[in-house]
Protein backbone atom coordinates (compact mmCIF):
# COMPACT_ATOMS: atom_id res chain seq x y z
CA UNK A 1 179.52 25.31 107.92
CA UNK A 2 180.51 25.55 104.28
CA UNK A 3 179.61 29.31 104.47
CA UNK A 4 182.63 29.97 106.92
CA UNK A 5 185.42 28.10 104.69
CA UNK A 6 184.43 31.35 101.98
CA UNK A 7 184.46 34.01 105.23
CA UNK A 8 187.69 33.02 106.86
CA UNK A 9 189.68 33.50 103.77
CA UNK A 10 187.20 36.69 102.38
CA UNK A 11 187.90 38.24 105.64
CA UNK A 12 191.87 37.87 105.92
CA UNK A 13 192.18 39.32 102.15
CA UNK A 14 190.31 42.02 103.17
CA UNK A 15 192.54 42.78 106.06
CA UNK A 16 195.58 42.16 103.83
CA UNK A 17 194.09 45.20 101.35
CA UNK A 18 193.42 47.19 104.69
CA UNK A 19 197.22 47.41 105.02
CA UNK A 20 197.78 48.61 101.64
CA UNK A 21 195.80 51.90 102.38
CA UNK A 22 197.21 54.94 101.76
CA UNK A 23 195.75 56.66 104.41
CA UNK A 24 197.37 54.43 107.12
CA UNK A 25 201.37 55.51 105.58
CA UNK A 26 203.68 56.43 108.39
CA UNK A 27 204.74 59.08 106.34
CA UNK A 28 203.79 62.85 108.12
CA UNK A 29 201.99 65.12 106.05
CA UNK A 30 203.97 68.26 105.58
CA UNK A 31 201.93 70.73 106.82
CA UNK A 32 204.39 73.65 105.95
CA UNK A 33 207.16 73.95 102.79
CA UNK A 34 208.11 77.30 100.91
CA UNK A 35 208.52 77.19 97.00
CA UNK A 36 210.21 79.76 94.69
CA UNK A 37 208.72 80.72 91.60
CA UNK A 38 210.36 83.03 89.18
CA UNK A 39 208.26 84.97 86.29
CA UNK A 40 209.53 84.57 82.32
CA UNK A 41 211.25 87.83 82.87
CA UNK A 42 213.58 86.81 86.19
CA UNK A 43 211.36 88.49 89.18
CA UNK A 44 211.29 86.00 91.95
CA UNK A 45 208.21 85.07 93.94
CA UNK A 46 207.79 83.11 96.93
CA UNK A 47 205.06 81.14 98.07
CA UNK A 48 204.35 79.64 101.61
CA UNK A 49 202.13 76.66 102.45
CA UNK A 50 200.88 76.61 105.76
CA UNK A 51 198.55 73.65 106.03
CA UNK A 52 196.08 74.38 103.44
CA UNK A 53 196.95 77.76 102.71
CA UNK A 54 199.04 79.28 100.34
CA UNK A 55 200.61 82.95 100.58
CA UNK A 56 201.99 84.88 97.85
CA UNK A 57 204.66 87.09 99.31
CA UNK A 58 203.36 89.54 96.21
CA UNK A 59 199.98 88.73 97.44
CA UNK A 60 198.58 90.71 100.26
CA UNK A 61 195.04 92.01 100.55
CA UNK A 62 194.62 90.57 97.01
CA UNK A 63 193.49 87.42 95.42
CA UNK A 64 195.73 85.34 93.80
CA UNK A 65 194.62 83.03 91.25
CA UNK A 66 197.02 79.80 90.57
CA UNK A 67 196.56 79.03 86.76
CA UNK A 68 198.12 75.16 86.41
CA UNK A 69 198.79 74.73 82.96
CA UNK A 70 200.99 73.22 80.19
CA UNK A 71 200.86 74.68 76.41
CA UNK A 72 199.81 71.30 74.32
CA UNK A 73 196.33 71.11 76.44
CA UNK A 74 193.71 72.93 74.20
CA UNK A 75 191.75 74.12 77.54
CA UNK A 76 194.43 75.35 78.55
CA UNK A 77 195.11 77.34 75.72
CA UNK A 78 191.26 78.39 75.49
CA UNK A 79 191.57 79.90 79.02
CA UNK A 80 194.65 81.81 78.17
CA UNK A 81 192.41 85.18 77.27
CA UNK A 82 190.12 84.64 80.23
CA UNK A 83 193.28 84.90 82.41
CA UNK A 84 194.82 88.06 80.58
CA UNK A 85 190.95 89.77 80.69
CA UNK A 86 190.48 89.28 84.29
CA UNK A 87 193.93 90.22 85.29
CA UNK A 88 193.57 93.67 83.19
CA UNK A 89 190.21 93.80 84.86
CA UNK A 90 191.25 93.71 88.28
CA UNK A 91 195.12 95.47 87.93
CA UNK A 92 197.01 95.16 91.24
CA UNK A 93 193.63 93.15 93.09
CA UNK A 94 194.45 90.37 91.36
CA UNK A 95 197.91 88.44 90.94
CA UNK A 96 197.28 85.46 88.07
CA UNK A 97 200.15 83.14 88.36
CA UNK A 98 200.59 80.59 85.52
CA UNK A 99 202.59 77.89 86.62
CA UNK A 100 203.63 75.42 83.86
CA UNK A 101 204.00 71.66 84.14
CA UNK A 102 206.39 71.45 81.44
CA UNK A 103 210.07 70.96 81.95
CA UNK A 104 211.07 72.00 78.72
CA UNK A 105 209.32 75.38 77.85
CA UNK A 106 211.72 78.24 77.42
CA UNK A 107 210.80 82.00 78.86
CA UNK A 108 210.80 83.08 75.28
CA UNK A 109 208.39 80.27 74.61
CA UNK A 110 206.36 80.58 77.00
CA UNK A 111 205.89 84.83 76.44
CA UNK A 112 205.06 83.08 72.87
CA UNK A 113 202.14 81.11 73.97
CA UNK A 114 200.63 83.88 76.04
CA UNK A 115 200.90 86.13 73.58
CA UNK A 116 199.48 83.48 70.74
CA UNK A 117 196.28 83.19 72.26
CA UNK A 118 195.56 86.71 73.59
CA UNK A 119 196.59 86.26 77.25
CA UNK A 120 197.42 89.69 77.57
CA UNK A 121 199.85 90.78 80.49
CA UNK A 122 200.08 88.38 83.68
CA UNK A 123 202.67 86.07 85.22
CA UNK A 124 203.83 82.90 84.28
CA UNK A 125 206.29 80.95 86.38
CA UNK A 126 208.91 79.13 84.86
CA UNK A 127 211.01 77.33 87.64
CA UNK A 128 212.05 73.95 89.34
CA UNK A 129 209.48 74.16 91.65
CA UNK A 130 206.36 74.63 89.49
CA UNK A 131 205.49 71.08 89.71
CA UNK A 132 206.33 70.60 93.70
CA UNK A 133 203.82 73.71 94.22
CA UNK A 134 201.21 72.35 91.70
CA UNK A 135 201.26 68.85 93.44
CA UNK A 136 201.12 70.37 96.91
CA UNK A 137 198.26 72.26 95.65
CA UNK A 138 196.14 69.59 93.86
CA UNK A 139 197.08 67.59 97.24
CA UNK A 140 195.35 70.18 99.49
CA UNK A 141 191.92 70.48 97.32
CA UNK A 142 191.80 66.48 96.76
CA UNK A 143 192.13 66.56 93.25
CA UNK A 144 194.92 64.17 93.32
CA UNK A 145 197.92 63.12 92.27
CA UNK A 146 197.53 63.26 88.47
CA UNK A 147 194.88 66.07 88.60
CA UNK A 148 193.07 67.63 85.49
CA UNK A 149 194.27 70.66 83.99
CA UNK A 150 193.89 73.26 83.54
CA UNK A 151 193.51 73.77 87.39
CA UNK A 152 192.81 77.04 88.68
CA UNK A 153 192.99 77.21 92.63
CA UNK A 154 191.95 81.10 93.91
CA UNK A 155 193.37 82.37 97.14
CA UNK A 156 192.74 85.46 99.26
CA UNK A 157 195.44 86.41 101.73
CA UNK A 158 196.38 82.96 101.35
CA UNK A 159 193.13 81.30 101.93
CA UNK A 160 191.54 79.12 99.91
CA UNK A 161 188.32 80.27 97.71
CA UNK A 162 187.57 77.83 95.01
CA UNK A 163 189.11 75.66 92.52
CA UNK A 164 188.02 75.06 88.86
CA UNK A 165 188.81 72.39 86.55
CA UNK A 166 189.28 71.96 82.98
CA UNK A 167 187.62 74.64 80.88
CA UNK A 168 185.95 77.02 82.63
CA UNK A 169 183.45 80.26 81.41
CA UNK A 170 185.17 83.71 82.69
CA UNK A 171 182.04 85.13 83.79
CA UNK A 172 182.39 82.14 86.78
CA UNK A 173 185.49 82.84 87.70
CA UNK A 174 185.00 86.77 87.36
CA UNK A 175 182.31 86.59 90.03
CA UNK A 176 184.20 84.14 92.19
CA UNK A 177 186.85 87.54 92.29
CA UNK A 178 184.70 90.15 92.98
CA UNK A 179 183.01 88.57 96.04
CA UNK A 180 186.42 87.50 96.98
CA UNK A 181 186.84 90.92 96.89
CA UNK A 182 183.61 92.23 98.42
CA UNK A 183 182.77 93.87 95.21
């Protein structure tokens, strides 16, 4: 009988947490949205989420490589090169967006940091919505809310490939393109 006076309780705390789940919200899921990015030199790009997809309008019959980044994380620095050597690689197969975190980052700076540590000649997206689109994505791999980065989510025709956290050798993501590419 003592037993039960410790389950009662143990059971209605437990049912009290159950509520607090965030998978029960009442809050829809947006299964569609549309950002705007917009390169360090003023070309506009828009993006399109549909479910768990996510279409570059620049991005047709090519893969498109979402680089999520901020300049004061020394991976993401590191990978800087590997980005800039795969997009030469691959020329107009391969779009490499970089899509900063940072609020505060100039174009000028951020042509600066690419060009610092040898990342060659690929986008970089400095606009409002960099953050919006790099939580939406992180949301759709289940990475989370306050996801690692780098983060490096591939897409082909807007479906995703793979995703790649924190530092991460070339010759991976290399091969990842090519057989997204059926090279």
């Amino acid at each position: 009988m003592r037993f039960a006076h410790f389950l009662i309780p143990l059971f209605a705390l437990g049912l009290l947490f159950q509520g607090c789940n965030k998978e029960s919200s009442d809050q829809p899921l947006v299964s569609t949205a549309e950002f705007t990015l917009m390169d360090t030199l003023g070309k506009s790009y828009n993006v399109e989420k549909r479910g768990a997809n996510f279409t570059l309008d620049a991005g047709k019959d090519k893969v498109v490589l979402f680089d999520i980044f901020a300049t004061w994380c020394p991976p993401c620095q590191a990978e800087i090169r590997h980005m800039g050597n795969l997009q030469k690689k691959y020329g107009d197969d391969l779009i490499v967006m970089g899509i900063t975190i940072e609020d505060d980052k100039s174009n000028a700076e951020l042509d600066a940091f690419r060009e610092k540590f040898g990342g060659g000649n690929y986008l970089i997206s400095n606009k409002a919505d960099n953050q919006a689109l790099a939580r939406a994505i992180a949301a759709t791999i289940g990475v989370g809310e306050q996801f690692p980065i780098p983060l490096m989510v591939m897409y082909k025709n807007g479906e995703y490939v793979t995703h790649y956290t924190g530092a991460t050798q070339e010759e991976i993501i290399d091969h990842d393109i090519a057989q997204a590419l059926g090279k």
